[in-house]
Protein backbone atom coordinates (compact mmCIF):
# COMPACT_ATOMS: atom_id res chain seq x y z
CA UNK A 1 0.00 0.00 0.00
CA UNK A 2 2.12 3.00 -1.42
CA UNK A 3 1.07 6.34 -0.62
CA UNK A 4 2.19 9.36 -2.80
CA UNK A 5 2.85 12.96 -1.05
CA UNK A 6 2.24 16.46 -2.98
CA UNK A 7 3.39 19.38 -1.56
CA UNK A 8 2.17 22.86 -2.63
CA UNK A 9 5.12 25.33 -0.62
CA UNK A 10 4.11 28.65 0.07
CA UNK A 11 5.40 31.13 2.93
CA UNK A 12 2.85 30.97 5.04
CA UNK A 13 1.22 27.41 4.35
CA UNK A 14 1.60 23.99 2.33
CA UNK A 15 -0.82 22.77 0.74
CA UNK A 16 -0.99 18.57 0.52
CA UNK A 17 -2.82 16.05 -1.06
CA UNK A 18 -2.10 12.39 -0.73
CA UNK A 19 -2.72 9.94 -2.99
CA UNK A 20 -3.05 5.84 -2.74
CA UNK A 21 -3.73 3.48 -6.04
CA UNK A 22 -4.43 6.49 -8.24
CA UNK A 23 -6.98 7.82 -5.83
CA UNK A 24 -7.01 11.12 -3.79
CA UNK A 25 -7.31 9.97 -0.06
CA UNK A 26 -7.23 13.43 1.85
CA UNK A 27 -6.02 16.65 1.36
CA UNK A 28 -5.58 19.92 3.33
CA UNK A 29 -3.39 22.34 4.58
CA UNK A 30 -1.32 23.31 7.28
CA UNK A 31 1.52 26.13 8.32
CA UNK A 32 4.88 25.69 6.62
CA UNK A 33 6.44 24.20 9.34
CA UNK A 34 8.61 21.24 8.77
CA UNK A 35 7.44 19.47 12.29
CA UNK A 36 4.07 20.39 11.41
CA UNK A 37 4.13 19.01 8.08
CA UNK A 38 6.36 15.77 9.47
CA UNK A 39 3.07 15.25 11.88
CA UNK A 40 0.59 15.78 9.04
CA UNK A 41 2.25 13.53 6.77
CA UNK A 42 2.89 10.34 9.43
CA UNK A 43 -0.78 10.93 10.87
CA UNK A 44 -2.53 10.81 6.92
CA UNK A 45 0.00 8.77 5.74
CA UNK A 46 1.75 6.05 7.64
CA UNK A 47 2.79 3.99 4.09
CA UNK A 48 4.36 7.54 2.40
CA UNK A 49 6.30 6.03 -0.52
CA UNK A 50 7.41 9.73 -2.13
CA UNK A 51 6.92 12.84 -1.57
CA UNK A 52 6.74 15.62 -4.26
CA UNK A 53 6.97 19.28 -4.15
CA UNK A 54 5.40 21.82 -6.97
CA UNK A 55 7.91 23.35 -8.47
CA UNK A 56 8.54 27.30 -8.73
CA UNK A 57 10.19 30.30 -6.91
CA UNK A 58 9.65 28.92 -3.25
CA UNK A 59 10.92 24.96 -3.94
């Protein structure tokens, strides 16, 4: 059960949506912490496989 991460950087917050066998199985936001986002991501996705960011100024 792989679970795909994509990350939406901004300065303020980071948008994510996680995915699992092509399917969108949450999505939300939260500040762009990087112990926030650690908690977000191992609470909604315990089976993370990879993690993506978008790509532009703030990446």
């Amino acid at each position: 059960m792989k679970q795909y991460i994509g990350l939406d950087v901004s300065i303020k917050e980071t948008a994510i949506s996680i995915r699992q066998d092509g399917k969108r199985i949450w999505r939300g936001k939260c500040a762009s912490d990087p112990q926030l986002l650690a908690a977000v991501i191992r609470k909604r996705a315990p089976y993370a496989w990879r993690v993506v960011f978008e790509t532009g100024p703030l990446s």
